[in-house]
N, C-alpha and C. Protein backbone atom coordinates (compact mmCIF):
# COMPACT_ATOMS: atom_id res chain seq x y z
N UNK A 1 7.02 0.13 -6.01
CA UNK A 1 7.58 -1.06 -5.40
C UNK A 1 9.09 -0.92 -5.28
N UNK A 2 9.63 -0.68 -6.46
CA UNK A 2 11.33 -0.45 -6.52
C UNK A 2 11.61 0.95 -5.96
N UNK A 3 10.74 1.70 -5.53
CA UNK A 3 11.20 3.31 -5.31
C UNK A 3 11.39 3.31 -3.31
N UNK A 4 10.05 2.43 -2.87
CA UNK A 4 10.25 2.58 -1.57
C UNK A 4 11.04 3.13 -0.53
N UNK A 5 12.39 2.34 -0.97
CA UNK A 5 13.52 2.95 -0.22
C UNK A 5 14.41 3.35 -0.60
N UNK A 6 14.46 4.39 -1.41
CA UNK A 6 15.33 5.25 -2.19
C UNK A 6 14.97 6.53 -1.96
N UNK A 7 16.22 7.12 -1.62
CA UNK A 7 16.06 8.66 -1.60
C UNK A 7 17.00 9.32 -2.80
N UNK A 8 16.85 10.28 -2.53
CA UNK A 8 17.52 11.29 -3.89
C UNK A 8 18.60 11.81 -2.98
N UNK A 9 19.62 11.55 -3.88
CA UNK A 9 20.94 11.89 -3.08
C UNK A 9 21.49 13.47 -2.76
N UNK A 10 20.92 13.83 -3.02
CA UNK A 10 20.56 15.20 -3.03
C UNK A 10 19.55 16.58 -2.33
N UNK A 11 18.51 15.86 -2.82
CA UNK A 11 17.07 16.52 -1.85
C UNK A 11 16.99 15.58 -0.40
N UNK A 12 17.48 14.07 -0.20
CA UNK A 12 17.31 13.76 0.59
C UNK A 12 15.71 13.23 0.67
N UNK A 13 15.01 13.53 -0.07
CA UNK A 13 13.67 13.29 -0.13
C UNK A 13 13.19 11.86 -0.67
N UNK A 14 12.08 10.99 -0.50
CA UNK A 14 12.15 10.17 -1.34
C UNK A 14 11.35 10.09 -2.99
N UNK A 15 12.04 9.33 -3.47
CA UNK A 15 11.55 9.37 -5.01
C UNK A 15 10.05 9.29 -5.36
N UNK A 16 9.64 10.29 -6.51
CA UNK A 16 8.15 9.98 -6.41
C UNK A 16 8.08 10.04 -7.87
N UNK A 17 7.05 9.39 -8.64
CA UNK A 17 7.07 9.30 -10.37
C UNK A 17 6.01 10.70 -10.80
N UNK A 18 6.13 11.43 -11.65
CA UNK A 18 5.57 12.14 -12.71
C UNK A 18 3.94 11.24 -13.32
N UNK A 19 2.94 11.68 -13.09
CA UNK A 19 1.91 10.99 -14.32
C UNK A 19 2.09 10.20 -15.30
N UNK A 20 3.06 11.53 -15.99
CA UNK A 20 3.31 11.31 -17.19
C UNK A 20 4.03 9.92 -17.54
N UNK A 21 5.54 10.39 -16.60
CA UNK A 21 5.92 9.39 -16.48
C UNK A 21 5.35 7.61 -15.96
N UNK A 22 4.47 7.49 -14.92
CA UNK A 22 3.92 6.64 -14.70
C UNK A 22 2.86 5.78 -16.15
N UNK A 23 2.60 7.19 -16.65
CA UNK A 23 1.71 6.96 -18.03
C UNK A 23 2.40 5.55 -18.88
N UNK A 24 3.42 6.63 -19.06
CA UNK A 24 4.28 6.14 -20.06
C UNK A 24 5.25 4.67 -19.47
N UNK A 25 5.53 4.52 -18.41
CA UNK A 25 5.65 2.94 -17.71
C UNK A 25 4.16 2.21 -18.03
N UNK A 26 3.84 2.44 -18.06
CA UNK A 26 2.34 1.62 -17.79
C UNK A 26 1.79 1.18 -19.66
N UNK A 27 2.72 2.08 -20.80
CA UNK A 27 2.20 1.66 -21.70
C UNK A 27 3.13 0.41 -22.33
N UNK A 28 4.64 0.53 -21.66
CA UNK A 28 5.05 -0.10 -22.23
C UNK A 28 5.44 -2.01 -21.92
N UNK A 29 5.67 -2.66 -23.14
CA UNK A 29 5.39 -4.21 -23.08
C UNK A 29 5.97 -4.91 -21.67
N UNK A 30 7.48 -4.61 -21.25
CA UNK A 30 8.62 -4.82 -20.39
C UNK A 30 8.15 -6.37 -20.85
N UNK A 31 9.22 -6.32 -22.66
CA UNK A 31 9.79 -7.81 -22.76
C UNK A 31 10.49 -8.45 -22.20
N UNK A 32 11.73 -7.43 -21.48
CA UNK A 32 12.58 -8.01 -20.32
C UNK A 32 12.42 -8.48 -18.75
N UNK A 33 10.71 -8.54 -18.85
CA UNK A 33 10.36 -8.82 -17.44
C UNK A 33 10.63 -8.25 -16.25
N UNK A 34 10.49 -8.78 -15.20
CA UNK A 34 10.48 -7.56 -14.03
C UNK A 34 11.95 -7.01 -13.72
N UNK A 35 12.89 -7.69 -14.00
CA UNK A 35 14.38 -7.65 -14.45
C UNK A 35 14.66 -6.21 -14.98
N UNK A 36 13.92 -5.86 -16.20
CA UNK A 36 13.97 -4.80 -16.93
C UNK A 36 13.56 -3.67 -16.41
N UNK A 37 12.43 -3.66 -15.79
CA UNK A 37 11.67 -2.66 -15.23
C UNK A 37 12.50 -1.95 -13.84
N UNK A 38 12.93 -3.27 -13.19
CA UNK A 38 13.85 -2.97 -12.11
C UNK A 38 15.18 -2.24 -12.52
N UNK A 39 15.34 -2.10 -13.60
CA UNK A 39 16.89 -1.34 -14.30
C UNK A 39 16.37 -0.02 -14.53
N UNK A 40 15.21 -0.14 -15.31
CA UNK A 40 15.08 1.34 -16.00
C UNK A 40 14.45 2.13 -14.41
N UNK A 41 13.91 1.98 -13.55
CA UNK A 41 13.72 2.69 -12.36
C UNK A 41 15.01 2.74 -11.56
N UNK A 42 15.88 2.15 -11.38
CA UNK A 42 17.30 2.68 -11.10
C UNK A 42 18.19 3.08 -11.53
N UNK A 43 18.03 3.55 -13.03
CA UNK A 43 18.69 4.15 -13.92
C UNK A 43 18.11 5.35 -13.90
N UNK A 44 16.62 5.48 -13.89
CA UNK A 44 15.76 6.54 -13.73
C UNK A 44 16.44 7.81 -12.58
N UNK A 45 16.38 6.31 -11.27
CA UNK A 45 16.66 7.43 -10.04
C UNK A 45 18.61 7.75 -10.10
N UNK A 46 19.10 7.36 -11.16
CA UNK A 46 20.18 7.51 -10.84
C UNK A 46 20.32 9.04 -12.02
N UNK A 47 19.90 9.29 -12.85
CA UNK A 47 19.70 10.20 -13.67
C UNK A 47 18.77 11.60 -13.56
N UNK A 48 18.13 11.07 -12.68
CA UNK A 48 16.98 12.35 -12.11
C UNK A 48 17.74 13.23 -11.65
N UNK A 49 17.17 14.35 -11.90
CA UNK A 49 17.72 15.68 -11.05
C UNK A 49 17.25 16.08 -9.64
N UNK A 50 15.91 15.54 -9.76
CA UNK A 50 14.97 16.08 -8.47
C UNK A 50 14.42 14.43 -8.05
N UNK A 51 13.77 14.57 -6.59
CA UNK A 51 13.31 13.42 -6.60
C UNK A 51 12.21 13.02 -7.21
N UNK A 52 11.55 13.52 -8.06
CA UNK A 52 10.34 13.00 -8.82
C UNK A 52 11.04 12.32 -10.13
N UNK A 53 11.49 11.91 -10.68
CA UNK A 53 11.31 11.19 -12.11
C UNK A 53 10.30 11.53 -12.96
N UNK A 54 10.73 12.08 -14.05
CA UNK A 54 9.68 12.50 -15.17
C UNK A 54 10.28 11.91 -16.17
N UNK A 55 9.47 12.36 -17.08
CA UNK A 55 9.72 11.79 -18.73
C UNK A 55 10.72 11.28 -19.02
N UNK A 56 11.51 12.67 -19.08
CA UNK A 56 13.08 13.02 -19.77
C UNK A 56 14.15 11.77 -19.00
N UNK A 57 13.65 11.25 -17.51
CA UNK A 57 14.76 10.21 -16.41
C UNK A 57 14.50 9.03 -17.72
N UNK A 58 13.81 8.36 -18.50
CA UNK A 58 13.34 7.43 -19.08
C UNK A 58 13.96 7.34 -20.08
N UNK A 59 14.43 5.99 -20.20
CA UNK A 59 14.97 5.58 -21.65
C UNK A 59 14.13 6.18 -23.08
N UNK A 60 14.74 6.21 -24.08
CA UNK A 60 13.99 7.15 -25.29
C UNK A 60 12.75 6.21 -25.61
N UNK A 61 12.63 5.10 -25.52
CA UNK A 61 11.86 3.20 -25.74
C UNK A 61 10.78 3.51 -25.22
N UNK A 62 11.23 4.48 -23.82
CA UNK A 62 9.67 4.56 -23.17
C UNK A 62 8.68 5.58 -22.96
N UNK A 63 9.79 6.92 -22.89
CA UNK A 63 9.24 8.08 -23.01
C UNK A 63 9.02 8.64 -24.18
N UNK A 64 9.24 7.68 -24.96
CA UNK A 64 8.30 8.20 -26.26
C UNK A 64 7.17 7.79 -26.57
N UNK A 65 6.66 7.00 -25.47
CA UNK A 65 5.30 5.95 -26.03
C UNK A 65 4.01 7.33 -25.20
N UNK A 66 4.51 8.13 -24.73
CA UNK A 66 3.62 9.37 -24.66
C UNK A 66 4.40 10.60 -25.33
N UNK A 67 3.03 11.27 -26.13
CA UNK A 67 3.57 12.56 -26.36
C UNK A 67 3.39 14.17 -25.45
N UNK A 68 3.06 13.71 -24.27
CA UNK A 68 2.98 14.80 -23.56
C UNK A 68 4.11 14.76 -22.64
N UNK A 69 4.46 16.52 -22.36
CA UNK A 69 5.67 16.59 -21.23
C UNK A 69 4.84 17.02 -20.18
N UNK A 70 5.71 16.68 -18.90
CA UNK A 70 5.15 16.50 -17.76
C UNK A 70 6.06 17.56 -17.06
N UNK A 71 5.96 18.94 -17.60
CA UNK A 71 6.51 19.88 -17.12
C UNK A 71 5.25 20.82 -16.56
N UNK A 72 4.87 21.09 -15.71
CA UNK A 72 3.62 21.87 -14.78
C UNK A 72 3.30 21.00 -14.68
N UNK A 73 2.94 19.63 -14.71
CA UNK A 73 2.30 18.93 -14.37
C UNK A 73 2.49 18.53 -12.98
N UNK A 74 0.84 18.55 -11.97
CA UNK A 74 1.37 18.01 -10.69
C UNK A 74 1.90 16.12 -10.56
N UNK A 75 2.56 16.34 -9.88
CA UNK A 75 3.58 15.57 -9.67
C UNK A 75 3.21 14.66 -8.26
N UNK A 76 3.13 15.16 -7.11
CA UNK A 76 2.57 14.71 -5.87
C UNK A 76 2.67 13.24 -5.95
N UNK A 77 3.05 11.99 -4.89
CA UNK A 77 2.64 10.66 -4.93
C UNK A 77 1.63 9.77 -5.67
N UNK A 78 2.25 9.33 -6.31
CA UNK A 78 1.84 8.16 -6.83
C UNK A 78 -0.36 7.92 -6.72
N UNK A 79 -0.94 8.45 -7.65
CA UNK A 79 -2.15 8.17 -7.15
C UNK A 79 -2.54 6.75 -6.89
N UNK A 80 -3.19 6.58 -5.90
CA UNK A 80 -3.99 4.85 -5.26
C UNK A 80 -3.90 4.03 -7.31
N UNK A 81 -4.59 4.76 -7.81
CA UNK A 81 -5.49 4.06 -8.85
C UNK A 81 -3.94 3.48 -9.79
N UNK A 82 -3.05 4.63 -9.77
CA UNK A 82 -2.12 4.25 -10.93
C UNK A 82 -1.13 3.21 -9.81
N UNK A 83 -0.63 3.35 -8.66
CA UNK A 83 0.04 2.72 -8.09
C UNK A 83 -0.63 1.21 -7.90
N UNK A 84 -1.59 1.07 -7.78
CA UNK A 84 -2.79 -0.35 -7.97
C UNK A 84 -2.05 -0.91 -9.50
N UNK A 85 -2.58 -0.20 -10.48
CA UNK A 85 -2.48 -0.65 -11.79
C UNK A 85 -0.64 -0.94 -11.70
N UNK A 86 0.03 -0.53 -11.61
CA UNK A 86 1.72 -0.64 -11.43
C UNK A 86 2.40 -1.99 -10.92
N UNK A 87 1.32 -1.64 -9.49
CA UNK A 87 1.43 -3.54 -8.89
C UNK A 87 0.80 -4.52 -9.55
N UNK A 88 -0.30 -4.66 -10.60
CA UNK A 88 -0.83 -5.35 -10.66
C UNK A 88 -0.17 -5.70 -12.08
N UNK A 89 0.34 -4.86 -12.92
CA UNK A 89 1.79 -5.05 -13.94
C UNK A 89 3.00 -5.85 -13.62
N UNK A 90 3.17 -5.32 -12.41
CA UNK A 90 4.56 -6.04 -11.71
C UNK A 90 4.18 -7.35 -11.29
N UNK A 91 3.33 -7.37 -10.98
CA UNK A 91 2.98 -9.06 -10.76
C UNK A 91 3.03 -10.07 -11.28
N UNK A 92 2.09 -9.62 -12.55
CA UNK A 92 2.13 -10.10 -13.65
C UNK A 92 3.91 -10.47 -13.99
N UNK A 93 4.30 -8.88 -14.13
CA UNK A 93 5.37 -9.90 -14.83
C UNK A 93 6.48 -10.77 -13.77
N UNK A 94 6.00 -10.53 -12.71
CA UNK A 94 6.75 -11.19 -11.42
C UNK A 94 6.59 -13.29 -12.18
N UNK A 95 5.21 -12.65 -12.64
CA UNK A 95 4.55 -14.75 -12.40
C UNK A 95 5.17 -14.90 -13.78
N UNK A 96 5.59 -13.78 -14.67
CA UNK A 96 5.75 -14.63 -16.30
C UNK A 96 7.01 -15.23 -16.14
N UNK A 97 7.30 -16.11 -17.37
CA UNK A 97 8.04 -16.63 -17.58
C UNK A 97 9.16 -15.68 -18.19
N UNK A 98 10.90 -16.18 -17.46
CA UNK A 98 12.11 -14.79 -18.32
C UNK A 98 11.91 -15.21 -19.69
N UNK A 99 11.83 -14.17 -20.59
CA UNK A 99 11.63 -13.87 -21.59
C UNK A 99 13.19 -13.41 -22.17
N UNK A 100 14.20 -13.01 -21.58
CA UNK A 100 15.23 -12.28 -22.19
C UNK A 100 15.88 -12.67 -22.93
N UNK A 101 17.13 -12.83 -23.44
CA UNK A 101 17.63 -13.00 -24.34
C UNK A 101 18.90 -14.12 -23.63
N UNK A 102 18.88 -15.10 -24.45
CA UNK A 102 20.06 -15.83 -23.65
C UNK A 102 20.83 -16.70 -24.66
N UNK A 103 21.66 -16.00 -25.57
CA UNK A 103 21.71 -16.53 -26.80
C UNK A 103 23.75 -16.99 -25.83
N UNK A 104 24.64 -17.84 -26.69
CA UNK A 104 25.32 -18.64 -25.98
C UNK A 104 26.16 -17.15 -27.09
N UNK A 105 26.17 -16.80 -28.14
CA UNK A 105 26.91 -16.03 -29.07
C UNK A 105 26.26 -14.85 -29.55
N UNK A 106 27.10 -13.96 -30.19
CA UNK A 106 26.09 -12.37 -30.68
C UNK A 106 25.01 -13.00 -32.26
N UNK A 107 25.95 -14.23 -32.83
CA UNK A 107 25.08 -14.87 -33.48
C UNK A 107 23.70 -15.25 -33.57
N UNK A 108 23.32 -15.54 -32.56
CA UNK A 108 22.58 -16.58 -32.22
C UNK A 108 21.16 -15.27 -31.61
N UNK A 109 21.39 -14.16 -31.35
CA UNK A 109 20.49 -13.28 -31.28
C UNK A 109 19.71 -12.96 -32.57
N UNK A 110 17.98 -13.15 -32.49
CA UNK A 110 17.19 -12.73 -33.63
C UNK A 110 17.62 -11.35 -34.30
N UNK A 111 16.72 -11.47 -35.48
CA UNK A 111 17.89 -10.32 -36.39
C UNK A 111 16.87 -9.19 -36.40
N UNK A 112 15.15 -9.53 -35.18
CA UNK A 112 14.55 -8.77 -35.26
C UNK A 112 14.89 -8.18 -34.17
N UNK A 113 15.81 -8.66 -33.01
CA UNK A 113 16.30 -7.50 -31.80
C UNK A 113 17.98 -7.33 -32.44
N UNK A 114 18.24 -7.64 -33.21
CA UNK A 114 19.53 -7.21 -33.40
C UNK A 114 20.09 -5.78 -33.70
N UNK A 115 18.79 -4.90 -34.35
CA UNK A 115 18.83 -3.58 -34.67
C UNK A 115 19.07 -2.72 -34.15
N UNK A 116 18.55 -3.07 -32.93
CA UNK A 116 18.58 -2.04 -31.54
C UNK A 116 19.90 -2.37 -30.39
N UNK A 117 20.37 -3.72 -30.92
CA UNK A 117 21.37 -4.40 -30.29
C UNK A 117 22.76 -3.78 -30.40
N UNK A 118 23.48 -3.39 -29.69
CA UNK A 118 25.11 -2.61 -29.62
C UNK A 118 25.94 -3.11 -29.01
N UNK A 119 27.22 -2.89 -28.86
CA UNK A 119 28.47 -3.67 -27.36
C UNK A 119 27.71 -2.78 -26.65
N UNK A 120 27.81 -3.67 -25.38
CA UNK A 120 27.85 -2.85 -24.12
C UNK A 120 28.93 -1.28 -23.95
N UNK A 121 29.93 -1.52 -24.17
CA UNK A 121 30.59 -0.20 -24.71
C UNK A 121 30.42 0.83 -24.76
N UNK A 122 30.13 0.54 -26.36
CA UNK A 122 28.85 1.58 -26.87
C UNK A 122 27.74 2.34 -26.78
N UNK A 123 26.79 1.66 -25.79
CA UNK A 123 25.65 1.86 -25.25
C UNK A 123 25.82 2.79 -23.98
N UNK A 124 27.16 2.16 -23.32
CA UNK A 124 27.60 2.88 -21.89
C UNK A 124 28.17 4.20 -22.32
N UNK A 125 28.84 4.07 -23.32
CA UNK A 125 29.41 5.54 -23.64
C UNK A 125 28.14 6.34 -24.34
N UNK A 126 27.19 6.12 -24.80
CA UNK A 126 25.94 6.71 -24.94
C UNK A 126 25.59 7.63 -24.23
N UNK A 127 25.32 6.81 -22.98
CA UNK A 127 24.62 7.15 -21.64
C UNK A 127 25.26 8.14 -21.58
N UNK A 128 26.90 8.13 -21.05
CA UNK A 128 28.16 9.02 -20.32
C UNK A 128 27.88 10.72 -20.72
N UNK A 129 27.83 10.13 -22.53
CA UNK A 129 27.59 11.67 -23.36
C UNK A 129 26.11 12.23 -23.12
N UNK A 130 25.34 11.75 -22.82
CA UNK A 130 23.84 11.99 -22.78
C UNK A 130 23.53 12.66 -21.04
N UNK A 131 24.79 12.33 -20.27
CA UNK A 131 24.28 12.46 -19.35
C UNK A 131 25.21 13.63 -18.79
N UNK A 132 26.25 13.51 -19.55
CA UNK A 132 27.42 14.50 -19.52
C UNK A 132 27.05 15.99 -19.79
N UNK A 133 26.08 15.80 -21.31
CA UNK A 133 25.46 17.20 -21.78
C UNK A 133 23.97 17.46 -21.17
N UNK A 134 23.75 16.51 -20.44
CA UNK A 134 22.74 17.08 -19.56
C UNK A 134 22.74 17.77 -18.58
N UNK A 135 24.08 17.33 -17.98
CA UNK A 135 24.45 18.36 -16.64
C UNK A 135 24.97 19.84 -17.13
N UNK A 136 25.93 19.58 -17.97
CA UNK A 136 27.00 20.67 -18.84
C UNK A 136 25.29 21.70 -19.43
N UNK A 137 24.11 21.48 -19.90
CA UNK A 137 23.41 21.98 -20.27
C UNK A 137 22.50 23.11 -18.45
N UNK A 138 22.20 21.76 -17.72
CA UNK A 138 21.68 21.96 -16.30
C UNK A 138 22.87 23.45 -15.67
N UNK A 139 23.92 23.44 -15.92
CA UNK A 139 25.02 24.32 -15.11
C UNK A 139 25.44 25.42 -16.52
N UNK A 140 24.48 26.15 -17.13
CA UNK A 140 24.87 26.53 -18.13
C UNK A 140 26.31 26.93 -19.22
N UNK A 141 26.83 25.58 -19.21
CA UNK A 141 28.08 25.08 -19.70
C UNK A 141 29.21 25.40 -18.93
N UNK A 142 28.86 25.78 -17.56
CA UNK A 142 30.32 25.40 -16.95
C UNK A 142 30.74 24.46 -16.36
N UNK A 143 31.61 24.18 -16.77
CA UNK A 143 32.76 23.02 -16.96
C UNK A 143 32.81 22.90 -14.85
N UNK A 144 33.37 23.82 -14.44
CA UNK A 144 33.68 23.46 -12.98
C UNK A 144 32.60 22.51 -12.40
N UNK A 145 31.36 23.54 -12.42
CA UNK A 145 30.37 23.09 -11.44
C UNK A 145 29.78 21.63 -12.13
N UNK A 146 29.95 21.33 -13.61
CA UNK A 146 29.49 19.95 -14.26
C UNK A 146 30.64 18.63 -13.23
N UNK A 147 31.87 19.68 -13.00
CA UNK A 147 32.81 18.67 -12.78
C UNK A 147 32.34 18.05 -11.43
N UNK A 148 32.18 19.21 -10.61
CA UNK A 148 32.14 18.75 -9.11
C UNK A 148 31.10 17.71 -8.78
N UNK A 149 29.68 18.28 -9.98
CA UNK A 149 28.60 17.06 -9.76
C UNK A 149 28.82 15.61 -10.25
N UNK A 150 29.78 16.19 -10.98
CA UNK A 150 29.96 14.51 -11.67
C UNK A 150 30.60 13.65 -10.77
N UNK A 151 31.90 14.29 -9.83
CA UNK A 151 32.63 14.41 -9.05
C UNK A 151 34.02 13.69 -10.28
N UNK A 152 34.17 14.20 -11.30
CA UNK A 152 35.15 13.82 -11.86
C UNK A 152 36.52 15.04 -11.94
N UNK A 153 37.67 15.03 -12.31
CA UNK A 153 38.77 15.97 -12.35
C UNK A 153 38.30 17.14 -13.50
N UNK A 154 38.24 17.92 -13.21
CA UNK A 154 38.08 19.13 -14.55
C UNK A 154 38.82 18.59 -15.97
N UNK A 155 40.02 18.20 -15.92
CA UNK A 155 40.90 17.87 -16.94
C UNK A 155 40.15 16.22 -17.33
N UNK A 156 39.24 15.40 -16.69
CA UNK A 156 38.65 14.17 -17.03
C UNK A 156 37.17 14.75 -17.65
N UNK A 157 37.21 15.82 -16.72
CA UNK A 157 35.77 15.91 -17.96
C UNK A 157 36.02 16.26 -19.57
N UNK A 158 36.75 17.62 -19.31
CA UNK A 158 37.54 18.35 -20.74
C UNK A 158 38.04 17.00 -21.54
N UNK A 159 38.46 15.63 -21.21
CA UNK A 159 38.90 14.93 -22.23
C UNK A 159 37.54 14.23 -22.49
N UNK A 160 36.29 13.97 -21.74
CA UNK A 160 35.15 13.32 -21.93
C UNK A 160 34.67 14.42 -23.21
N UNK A 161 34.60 15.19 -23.37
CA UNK A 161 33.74 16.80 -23.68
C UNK A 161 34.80 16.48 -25.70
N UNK A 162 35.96 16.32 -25.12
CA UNK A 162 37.00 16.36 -26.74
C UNK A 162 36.74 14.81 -27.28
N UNK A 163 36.51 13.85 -26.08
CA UNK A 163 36.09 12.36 -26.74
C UNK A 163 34.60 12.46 -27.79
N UNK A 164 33.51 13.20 -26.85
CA UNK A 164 32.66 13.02 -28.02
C UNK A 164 32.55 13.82 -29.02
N UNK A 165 33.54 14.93 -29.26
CA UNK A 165 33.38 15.84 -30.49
C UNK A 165 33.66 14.49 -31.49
N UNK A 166 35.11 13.66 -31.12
CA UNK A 166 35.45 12.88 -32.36
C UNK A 166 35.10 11.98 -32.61
């Protein structure tokens, strides 16, 4: 539903989900309602390397709720049966009621989501490093070609690269 009209900025192709990956969407609760689901598939396609989305595009929350990798695995469009079951998830949570969090203070958030709870900050600079040593790993640690994809200055990455040593 959210992939339709998205291409991969890159292949030019459009986005298509992994099994696995689809698996592993399909097991999880999405307390944050369709809201949520709509983030982690554009975070997905913004993190993918190729246009398929597999496992690894997925927050750790979700791709851990399977233990298989979806590496040889065929990949090809979305089968009828799982894309049925997907819509019929999204619907659902289309009709539920928002569930999210709407506390007026950091107080006022339960102390049973508070665990997992961080500044925004924090969480963003997460990502930055996670996504930083993914490329730096993808370009076998050279610095240039990490730079150009990132499209950041060589000397902005090198201070990203000395930020998370400390």
């Amino acid at each position: 539903h959210f992939l339709k009209d998205k291409i991969h900025s890159r292949t030019g192709k459009s986005f298509q989900v992994s099994k696995v990956c689809m698996e592993a969407m399909s097991l999880h609760s999405w307390p944050g309602n369709v809201r949520e689901l709509q983030n982690v598939v554009e975070r997905a396609c913004a993190l993918s390397e190729s246009h398929v989305i597999r496992r690894q595009d997925m927050p750790a929350m979700i791709a851990d709720l399977v233990n298989q990798d979806d590496e040889g695995i065929e990949t090809g469009f979305i089968e009828k049966a799982a894309e049925k079951e997907v819509e019929e998830k999204l619907f659902q949570l289309e009709q539920a009621p928002d569930v999210g969090i709407h506390a007026s203070s950091p107080d006022q958030v339960t102390s049973a989501n508070a665990g997992s709870l961080k500044p925004l900050k924090h969480f963003l600079r997460e990502q930055e490093v996670a996504y930083i040593n993914r490329v730096m790993t993808h370009y076998g640690g050279d610095k240039e070609e990490a730079a150009t994809l990132l499209e950041v200055s060589l000397a902005t990455l090198y201070r990203k690269l000395s930020e998370e040593e400390s």
